[in-house]
Protein backbone atom coordinates (compact mmCIF):
# COMPACT_ATOMS: atom_id res chain seq x y z
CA UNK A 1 -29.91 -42.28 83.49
CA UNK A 2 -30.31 -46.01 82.43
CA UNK A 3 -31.38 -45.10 79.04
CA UNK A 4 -28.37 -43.58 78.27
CA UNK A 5 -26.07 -46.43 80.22
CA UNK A 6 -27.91 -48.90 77.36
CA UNK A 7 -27.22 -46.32 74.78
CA UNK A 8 -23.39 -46.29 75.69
CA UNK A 9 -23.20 -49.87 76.02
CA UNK A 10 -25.26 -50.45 72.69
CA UNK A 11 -22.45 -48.29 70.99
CA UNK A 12 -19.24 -50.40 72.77
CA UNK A 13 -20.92 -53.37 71.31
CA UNK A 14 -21.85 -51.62 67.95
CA UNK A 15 -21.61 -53.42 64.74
CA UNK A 16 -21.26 -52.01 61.55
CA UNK A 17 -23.64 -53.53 58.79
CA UNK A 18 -23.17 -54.05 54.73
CA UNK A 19 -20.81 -56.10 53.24
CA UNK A 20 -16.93 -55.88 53.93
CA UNK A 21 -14.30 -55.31 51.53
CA UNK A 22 -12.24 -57.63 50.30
CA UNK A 23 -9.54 -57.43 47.01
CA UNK A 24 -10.90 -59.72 44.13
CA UNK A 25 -8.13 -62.25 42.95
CA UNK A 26 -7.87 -61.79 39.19
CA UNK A 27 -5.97 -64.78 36.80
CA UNK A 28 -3.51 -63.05 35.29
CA UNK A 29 -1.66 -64.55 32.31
CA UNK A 30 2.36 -66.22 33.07
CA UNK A 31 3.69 -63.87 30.07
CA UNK A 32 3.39 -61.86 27.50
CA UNK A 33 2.88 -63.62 24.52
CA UNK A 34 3.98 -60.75 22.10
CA UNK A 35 7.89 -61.09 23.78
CA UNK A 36 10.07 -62.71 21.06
CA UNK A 37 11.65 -65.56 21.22
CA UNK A 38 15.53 -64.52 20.29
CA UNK A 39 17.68 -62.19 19.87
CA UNK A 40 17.95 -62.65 15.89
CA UNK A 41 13.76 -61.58 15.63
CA UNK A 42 14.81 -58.30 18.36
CA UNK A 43 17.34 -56.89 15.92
CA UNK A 44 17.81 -53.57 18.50
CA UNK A 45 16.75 -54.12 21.65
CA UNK A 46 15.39 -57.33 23.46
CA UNK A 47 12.61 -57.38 26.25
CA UNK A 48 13.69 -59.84 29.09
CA UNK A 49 11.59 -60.66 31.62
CA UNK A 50 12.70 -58.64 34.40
CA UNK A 51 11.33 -56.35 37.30
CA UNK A 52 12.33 -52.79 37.59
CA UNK A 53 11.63 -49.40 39.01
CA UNK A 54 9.72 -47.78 35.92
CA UNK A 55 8.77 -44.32 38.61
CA UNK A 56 11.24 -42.33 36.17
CA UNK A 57 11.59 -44.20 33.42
CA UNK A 58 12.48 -41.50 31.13
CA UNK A 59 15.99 -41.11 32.72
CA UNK A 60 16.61 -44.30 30.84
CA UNK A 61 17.21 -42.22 27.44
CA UNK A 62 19.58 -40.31 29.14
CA UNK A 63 18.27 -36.82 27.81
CA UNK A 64 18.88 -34.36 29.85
CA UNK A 65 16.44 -31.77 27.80
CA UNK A 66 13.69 -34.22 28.38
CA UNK A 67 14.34 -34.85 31.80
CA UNK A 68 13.98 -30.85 32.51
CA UNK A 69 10.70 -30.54 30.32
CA UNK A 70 9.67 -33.42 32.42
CA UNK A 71 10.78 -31.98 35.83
CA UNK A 72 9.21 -28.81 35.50
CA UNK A 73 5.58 -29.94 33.95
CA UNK A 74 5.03 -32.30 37.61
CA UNK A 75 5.38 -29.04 39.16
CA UNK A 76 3.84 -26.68 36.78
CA UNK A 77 0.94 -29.18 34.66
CA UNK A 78 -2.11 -27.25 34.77
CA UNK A 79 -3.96 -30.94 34.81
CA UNK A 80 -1.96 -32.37 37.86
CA UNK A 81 -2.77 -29.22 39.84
CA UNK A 82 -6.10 -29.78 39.27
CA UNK A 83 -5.65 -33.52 39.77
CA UNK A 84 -3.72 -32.46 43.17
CA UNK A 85 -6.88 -30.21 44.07
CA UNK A 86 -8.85 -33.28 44.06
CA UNK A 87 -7.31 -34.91 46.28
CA UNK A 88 -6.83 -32.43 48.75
CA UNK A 89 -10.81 -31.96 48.06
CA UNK A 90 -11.02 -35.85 48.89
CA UNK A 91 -9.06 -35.43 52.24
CA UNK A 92 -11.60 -32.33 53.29
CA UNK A 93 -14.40 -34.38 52.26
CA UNK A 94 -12.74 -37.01 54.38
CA UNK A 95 -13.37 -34.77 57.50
CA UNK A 96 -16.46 -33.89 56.52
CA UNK A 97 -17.87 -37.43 56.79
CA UNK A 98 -16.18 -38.30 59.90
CA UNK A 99 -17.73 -35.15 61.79
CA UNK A 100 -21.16 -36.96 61.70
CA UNK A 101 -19.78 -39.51 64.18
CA UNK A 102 -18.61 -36.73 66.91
CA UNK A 103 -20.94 -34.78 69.25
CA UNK A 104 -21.65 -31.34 67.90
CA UNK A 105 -21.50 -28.54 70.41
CA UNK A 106 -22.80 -25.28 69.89
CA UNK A 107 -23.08 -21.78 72.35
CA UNK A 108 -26.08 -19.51 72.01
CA UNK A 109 -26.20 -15.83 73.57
CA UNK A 110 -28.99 -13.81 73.25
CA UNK A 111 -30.40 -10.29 74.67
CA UNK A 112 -34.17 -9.40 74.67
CA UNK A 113 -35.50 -5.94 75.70
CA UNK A 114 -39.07 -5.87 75.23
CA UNK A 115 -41.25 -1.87 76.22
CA UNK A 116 -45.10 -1.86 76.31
CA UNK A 117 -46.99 1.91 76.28
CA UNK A 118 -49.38 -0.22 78.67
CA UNK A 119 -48.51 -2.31 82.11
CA UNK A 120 -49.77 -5.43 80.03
CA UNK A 121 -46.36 -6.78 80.40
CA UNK A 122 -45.99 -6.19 84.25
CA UNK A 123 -49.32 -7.69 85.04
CA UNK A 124 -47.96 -10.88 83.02
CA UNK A 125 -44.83 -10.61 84.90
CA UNK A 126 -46.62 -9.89 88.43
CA UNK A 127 -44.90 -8.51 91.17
CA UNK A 128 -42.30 -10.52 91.51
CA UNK A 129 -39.58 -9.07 90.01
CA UNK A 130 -39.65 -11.21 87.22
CA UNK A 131 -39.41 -7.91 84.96
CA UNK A 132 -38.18 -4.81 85.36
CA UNK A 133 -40.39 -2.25 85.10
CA UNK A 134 -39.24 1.52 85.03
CA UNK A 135 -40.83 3.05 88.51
CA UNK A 136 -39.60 6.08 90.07
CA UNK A 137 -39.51 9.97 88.78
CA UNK A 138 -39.19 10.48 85.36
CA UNK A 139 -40.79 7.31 84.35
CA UNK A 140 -43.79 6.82 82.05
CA UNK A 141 -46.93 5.62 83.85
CA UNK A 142 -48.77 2.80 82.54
CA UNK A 143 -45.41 1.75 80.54
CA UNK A 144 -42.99 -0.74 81.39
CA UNK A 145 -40.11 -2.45 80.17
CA UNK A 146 -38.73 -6.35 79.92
CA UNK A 147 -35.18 -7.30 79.81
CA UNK A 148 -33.91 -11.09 79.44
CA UNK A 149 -30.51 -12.27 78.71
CA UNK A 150 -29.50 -15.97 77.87
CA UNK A 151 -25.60 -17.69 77.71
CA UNK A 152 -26.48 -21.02 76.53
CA UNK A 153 -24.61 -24.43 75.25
CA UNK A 154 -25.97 -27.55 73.68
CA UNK A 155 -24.40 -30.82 72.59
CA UNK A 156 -25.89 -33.34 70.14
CA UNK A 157 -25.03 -36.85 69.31
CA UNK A 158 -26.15 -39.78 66.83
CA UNK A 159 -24.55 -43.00 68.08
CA UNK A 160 -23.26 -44.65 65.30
CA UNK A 161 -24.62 -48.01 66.60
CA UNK A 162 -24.70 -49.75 63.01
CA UNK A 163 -21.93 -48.37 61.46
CA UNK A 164 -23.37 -45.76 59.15
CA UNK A 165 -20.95 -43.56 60.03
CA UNK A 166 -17.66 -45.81 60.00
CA UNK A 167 -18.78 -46.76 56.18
CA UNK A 168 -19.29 -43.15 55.17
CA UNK A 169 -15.73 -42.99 56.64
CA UNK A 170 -14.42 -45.96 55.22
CA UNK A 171 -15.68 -44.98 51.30
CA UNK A 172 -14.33 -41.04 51.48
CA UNK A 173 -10.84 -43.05 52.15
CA UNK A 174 -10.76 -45.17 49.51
CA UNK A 175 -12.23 -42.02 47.67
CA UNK A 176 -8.98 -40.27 48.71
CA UNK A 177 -6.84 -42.95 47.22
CA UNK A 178 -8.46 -43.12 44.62
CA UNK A 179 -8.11 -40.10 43.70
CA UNK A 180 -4.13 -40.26 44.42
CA UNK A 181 -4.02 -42.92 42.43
CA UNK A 182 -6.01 -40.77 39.21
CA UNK A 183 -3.31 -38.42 39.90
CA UNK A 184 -0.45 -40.71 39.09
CA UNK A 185 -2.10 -41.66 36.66
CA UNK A 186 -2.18 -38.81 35.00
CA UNK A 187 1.49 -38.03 36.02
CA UNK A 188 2.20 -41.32 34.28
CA UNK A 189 0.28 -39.93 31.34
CA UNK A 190 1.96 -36.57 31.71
CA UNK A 191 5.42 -37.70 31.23
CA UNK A 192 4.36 -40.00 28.25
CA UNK A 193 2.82 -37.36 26.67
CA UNK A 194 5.94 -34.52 26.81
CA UNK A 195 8.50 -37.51 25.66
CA UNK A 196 6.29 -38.43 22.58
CA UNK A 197 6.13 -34.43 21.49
CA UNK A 198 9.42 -34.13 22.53
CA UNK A 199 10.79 -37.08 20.60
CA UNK A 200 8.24 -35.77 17.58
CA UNK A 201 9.96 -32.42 17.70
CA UNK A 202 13.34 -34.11 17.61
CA UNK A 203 12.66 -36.37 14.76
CA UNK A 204 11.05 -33.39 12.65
CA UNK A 205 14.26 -31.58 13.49
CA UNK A 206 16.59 -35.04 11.96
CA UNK A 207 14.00 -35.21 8.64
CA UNK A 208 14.83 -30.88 7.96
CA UNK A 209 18.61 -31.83 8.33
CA UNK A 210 18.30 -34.78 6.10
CA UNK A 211 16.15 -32.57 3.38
CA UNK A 212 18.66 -30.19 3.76
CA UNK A 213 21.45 -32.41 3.08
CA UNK A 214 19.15 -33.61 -0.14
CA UNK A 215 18.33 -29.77 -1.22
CA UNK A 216 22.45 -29.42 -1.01
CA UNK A 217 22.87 -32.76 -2.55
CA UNK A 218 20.54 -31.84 -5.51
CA UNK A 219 21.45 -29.09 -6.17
CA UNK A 220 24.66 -29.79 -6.78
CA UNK A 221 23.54 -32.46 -9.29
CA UNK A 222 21.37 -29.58 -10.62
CA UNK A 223 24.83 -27.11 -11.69
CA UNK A 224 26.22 -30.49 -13.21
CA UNK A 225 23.48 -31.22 -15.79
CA UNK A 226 23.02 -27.47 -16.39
CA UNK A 227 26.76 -27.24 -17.29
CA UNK A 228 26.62 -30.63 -19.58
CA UNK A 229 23.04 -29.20 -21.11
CA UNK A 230 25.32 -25.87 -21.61
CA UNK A 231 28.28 -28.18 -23.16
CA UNK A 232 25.39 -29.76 -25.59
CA UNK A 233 26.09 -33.06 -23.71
CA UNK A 234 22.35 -33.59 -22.68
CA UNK A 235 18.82 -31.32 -23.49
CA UNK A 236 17.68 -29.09 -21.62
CA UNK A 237 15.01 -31.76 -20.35
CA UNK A 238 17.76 -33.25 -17.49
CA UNK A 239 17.66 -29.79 -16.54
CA UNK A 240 14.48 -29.31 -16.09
CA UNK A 241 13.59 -33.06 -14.53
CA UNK A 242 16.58 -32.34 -11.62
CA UNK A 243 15.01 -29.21 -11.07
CA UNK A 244 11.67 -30.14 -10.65
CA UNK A 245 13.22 -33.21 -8.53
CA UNK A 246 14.95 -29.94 -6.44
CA UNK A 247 11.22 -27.79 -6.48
CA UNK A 248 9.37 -31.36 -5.03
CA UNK A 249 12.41 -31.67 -2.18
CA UNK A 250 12.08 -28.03 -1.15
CA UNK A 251 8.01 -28.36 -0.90
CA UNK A 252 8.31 -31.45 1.90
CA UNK A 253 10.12 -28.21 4.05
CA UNK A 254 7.11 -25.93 5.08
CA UNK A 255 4.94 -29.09 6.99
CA UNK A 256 8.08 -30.48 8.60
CA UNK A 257 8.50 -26.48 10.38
CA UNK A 258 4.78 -26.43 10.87
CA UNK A 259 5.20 -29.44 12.98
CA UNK A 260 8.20 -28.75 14.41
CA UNK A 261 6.39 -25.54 16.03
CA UNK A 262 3.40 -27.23 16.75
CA UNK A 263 6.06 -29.86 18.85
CA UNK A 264 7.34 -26.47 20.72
CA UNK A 265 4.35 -24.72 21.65
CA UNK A 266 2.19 -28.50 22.67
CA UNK A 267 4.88 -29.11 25.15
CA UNK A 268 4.94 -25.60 26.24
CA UNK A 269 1.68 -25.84 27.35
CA UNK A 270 1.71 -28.60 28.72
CA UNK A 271 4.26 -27.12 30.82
CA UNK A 272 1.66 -24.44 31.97
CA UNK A 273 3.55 -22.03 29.68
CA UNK A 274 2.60 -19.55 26.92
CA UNK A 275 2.92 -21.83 23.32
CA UNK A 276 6.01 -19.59 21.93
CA UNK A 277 8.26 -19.98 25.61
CA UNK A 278 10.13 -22.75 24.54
CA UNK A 279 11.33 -21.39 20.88
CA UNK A 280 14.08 -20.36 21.81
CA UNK A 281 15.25 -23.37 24.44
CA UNK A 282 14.38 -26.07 21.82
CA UNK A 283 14.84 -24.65 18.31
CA UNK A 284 18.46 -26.58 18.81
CA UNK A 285 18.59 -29.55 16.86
CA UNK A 286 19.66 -32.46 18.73
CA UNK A 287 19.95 -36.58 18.16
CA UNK A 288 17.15 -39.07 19.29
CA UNK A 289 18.27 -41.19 22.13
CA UNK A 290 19.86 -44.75 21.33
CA UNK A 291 17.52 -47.47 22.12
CA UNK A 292 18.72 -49.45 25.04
CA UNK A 293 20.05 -53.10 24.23
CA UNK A 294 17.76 -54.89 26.75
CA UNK A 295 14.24 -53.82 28.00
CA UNK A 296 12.83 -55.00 31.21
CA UNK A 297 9.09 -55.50 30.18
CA UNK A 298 8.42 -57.71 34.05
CA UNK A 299 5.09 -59.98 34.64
CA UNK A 300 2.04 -59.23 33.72
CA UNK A 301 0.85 -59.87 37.39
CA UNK A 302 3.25 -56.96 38.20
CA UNK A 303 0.90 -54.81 36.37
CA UNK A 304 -1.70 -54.72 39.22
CA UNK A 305 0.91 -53.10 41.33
CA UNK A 306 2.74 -50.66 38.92
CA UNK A 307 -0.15 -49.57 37.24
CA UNK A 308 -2.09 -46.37 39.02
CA UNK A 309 -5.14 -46.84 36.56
CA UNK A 310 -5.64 -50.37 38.12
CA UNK A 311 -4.83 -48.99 41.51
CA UNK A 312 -7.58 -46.43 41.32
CA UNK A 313 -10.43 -48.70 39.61
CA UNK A 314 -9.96 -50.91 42.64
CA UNK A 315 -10.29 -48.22 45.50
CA UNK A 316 -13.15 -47.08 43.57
CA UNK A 317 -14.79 -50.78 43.86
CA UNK A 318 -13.39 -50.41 47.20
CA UNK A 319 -15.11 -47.10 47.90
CA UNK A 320 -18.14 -48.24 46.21
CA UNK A 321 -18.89 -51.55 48.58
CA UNK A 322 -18.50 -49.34 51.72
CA UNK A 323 -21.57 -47.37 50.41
CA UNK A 324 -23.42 -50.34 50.13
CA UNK A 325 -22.98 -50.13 54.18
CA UNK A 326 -24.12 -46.54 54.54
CA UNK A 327 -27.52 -47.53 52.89
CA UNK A 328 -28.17 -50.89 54.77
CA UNK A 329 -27.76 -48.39 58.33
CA UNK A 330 -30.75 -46.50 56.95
CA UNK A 331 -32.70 -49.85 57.80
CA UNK A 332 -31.74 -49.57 61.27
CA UNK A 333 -32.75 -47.18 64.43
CA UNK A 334 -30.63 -44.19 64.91
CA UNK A 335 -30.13 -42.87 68.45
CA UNK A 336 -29.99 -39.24 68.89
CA UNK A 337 -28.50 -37.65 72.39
CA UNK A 338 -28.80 -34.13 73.19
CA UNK A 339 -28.02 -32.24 76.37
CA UNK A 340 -28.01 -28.27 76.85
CA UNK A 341 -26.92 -26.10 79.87
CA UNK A 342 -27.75 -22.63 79.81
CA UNK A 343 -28.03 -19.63 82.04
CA UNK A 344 -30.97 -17.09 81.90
CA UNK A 345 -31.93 -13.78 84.04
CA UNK A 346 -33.48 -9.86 83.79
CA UNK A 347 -29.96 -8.72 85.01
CA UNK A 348 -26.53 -9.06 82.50
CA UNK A 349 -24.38 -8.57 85.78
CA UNK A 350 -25.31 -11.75 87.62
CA UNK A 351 -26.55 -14.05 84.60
CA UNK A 352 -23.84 -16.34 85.25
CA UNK A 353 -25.40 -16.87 88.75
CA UNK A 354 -26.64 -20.64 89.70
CA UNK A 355 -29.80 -19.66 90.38
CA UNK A 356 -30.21 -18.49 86.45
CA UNK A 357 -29.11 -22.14 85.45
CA UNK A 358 -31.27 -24.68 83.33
CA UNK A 359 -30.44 -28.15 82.73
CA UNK A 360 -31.91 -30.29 80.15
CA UNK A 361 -31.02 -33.69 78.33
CA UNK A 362 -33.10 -35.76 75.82
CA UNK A 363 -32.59 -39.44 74.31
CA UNK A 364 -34.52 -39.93 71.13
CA UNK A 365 -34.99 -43.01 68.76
CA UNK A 366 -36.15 -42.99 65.23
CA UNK A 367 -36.51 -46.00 63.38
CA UNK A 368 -38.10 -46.83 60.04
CA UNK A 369 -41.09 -48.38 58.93
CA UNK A 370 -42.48 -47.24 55.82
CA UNK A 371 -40.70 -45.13 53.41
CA UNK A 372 -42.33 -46.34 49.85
CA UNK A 373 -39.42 -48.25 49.04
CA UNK A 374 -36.66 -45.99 49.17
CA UNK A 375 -34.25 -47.33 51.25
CA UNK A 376 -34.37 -50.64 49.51
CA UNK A 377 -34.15 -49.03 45.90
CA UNK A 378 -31.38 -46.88 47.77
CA UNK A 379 -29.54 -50.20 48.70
CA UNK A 380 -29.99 -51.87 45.19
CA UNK A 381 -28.80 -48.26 43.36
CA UNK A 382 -25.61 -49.03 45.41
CA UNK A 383 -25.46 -52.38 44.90
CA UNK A 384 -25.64 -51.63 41.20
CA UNK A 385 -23.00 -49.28 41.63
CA UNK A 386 -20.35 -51.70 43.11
CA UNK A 387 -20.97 -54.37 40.01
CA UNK A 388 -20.23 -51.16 37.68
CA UNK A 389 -17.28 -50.04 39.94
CA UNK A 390 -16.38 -54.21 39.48
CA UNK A 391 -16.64 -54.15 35.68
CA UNK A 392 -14.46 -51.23 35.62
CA UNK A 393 -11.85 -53.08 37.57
CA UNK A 394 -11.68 -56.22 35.75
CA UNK A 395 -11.86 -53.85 32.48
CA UNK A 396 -8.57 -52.10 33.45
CA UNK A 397 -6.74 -54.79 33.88
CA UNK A 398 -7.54 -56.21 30.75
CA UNK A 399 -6.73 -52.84 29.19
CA UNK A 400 -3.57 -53.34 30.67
CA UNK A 401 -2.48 -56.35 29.98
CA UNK A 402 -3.57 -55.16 26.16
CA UNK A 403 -1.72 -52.41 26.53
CA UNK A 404 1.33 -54.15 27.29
CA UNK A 405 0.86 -57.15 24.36
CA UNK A 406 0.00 -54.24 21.69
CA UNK A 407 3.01 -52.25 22.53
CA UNK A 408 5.72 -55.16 22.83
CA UNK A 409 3.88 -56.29 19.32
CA UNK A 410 4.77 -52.79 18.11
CA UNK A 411 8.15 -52.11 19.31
CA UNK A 412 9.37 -55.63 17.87
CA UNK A 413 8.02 -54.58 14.78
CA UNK A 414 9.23 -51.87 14.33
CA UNK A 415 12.66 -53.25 14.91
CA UNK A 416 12.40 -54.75 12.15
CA UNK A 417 11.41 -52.49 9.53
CA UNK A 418 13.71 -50.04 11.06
CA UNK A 419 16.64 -52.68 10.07
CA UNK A 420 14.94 -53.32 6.68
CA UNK A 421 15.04 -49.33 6.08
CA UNK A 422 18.55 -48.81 6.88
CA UNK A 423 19.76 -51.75 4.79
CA UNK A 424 17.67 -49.95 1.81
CA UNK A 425 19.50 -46.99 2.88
CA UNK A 426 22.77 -48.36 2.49
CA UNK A 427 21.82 -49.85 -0.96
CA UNK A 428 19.92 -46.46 -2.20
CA UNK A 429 23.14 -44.04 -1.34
CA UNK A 430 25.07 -46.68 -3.08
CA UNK A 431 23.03 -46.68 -6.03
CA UNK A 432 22.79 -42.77 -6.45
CA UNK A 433 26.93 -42.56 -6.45
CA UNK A 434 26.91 -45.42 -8.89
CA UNK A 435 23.59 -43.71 -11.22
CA UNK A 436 25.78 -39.79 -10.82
CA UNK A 437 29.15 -41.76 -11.78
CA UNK A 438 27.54 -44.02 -14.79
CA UNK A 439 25.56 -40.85 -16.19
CA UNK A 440 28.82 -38.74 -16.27
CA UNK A 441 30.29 -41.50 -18.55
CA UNK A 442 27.09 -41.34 -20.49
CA UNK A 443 26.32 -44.79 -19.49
CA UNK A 444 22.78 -44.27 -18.48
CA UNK A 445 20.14 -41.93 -18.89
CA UNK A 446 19.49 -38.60 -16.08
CA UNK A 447 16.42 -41.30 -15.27
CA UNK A 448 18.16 -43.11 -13.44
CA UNK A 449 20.19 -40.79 -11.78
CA UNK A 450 16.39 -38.92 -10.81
CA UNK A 451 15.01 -42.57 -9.63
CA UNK A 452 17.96 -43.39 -7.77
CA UNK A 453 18.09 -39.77 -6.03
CA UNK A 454 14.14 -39.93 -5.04
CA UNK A 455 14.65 -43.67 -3.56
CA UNK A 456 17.24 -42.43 -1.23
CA UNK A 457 15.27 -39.38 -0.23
CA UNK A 458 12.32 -41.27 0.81
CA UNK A 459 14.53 -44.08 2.24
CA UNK A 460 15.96 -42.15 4.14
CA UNK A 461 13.10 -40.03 5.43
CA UNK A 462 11.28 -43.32 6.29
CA UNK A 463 14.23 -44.34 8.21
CA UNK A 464 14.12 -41.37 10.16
CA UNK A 465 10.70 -41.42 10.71
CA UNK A 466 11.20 -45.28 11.77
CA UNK A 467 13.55 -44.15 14.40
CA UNK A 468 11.19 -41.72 16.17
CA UNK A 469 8.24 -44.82 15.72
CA UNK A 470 10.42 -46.98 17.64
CA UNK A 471 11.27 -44.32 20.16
CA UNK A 472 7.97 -43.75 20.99
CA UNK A 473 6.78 -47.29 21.05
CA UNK A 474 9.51 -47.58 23.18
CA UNK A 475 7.54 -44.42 25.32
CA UNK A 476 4.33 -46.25 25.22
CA UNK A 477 5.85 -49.45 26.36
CA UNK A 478 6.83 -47.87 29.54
CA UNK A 479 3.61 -46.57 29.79
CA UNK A 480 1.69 -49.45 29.67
């Protein structure tokens, strides 16, 4: 069969048509301009310019609560299981694609029993033997009966001359990394997301400890002036300034357990748990984690490689050229081959006979030649596609790299007020043991003692609050 000899050979010597792939080479800057330049401006901790495995980065705070929140949510996140089902979705779809470039073989059986009242049927079928008839006592005259049986197999194939095929391939893999890489991604997210509550919870837990150690405080101060207002030392005004001072301290206590809760039940969920499972485990108060004394912050040109966002965007440009391919093949011929073998008789007991057998085999081509437009506009649509899946690309790097900048800016910042607020600490405790000790020698006024009592409050409460800022900016430097 020479047609199918110049079919086979067209195949070995197939190409495969649209554009190939190729990574785009993006400038990236030398460094990060928002690192700082000493040691004096990074009061805490100082980001050096250093390379390191950031996979579990969380182990770095040495928590071991966090690192078991964290733990069980890759395993139980009701997001990453449906991330995970994509990809396995992606590797199905994967098969799914490829098929189209195998022969498909398929078996047939079929049984036919045909019965006429008249001999219509055995005049068609003559005499013979082609049917059988009923004949014989018993049967019906001017009736007869037809019985065929088939056992048949056929195999089709489209030979993949121009590649059509090997690019449908070649995108539903990059659509498979792609899709691994979306699910790192949103492990990366994951993990950011359950340290941030988790530090939140913690920090609400440190500002109810330090409002209880001001309710104590003040109301200490409270049974002081009440027994000097008592002694005719001072009006009954002191007493009723410290104990609206007490009243306003006590109100900042309902929000803080509000959020506190809200902390418990967020990370719950999003450890693919009911919101009130984790009361119990984390109702514990415990420290934030100490800020390490150096950060590795590495390259910005490492970002192309750590960072699964960029990762994906580029199999998705990746994914998106190779479709280019699969429309330029609709310009070309497709061969078809198809070849089917099948045995056919009156009698089930010797179908399988070679005398029942049938041969057959057919070469077909099809190729275009008008079609309105459509393949054209097909190949622009995808064309269009790849500069979108492009822009996205270059866009997530640049989110990146601003990722990076804006959270170095904020973590070095917020160094810096944090030492600011524990130096007006300092001063503030200081100046309420000076303001209690004066007014007991009736040196100043209870307005000082209130002023100097609210300052420390709210210093210290912005301190705290400082502390879980710079944790977190710490969690969304490892992020980005």
């Amino acid at each position: 069969m020479r047609w199918l000899a110049l079919v086979l050979l067209g195949g070995l010597a197939a190409c495969t048509v649209g554009p190939n792939y190729s990574r785009p080479t993006t400038p990236m800057p030398a460094n990060y301009s928002a690192l700082p330049k000493s040691n004096a401006d990074a009061p805490l901790s100082m980001p050096v310019v250093q390379s390191v495995d950031l996979s579990a980065w969380w182990k770095g705070f040495h928590d071991a609560e966090l690192e078991s929140l964290i733990q069980r949510a890759l395993s139980a996140n009701l997001d990453l299981l449906t991330a995970a089902s994509r990809v396995q979705e992606a590797r199905e779809q994967e098969i799914v694609v490829g098929a189209a470039g195998l022969p498909q073989l398929n078996a047939s059986g079929n049984a036919v029993r045909l019965h006429s009242g008249s001999n219509l049927l055995q005049k068609i079928g003559g005499s013979s033997g082609s049917s059988s008839g009923s004949s014989g006592p018993g049967a019906s005259s001017g009736g007869t009966d037809l019985k065929l049986y088939s056992l048949g197999f056929d195999a089709t194939w489209e030979a993949d001359i121009f590649g059509g095929v090997r690019r449908s391939v070649e995108a539903a893999r990059a659509g498979t990394e792609a899709a691994r890489w979306e699910m790192r991604d949103g492990e990366v997210s994951l993990t950011a997301e359950i340290a941030v509550d988790y530090f939140t919870l913690r920090s609400g837990q440190a500002r109810l400890a330090i409002l209880a150690a001001q309710e104590k405080s003040q109301a200490e101060t409270l049974d002081l002036v009440t027994a000097r207002a008592h002694a005719g030392f001072v009006t009954e005004l002191d007493v009723n300034q410290q104990r609206q001072l007490l009243a306003s301290t006590q109100a900042g206590r309902p929000p803080l357990v509000a959020e506190t809760v809200g902390m418990r039940h967020a990370l719950a969920v999003l450890l693919g748990k009911q919101p009130g499972a984790l009361d119990a485990e984390l109702k514990q108060e415990a420290p934030l984690p100490v800020v390490p004394p150096s950060l590795p912050v590495g390259l910005p040109s490492d970002l192309l490689r750590a960072r699964p966002d960029i990762r994906a965007a580029e199999r998705r440009l990746a994914q998106a050229t190779a479709n280019i391919g699969v429309a330029v093949a609709d310009l070309y011929p497709k061969f078809d081959l198809i070849a089917s073998l099948a045995f056919s008789g009156p009698r089930l007991s010797d179908l399988l006979s070679g005398n029942n057998l049938g041969e057959a085999g057919l070469g077909s081509i099809m190729a275009p030649i008008f079609h309105g437009g459509q393949i054209h506009a097909n190949i622009g649509a995808k064309q269009e596609k790849q500069k979108q899946a492009y822009f996205a690309y270059q866009k997530a790097i640049l989110s990146a790299v601003q990722n990076a900048e804006d959270a170095l800016t904020r973590y070095d910042n917020e160094q810096q007020r944090f030492k600011a607020l524990n130096s007006a600490v300092q001063t503030a405790t200081a100046s309420t043991a000076l303001a209690l000790q004066q007014y007991r020698a009736g040196l100043v006024t209870y307005t000082s003692v209130l002023q100097t009592q609210s300052t420390r409050l709210t210093a210290e409460d912005d301190l705290a609050q400082s502390r879980a800022a710079l944790i977190t900016d710490l969690v969304s430097l490892y992020k980005a």
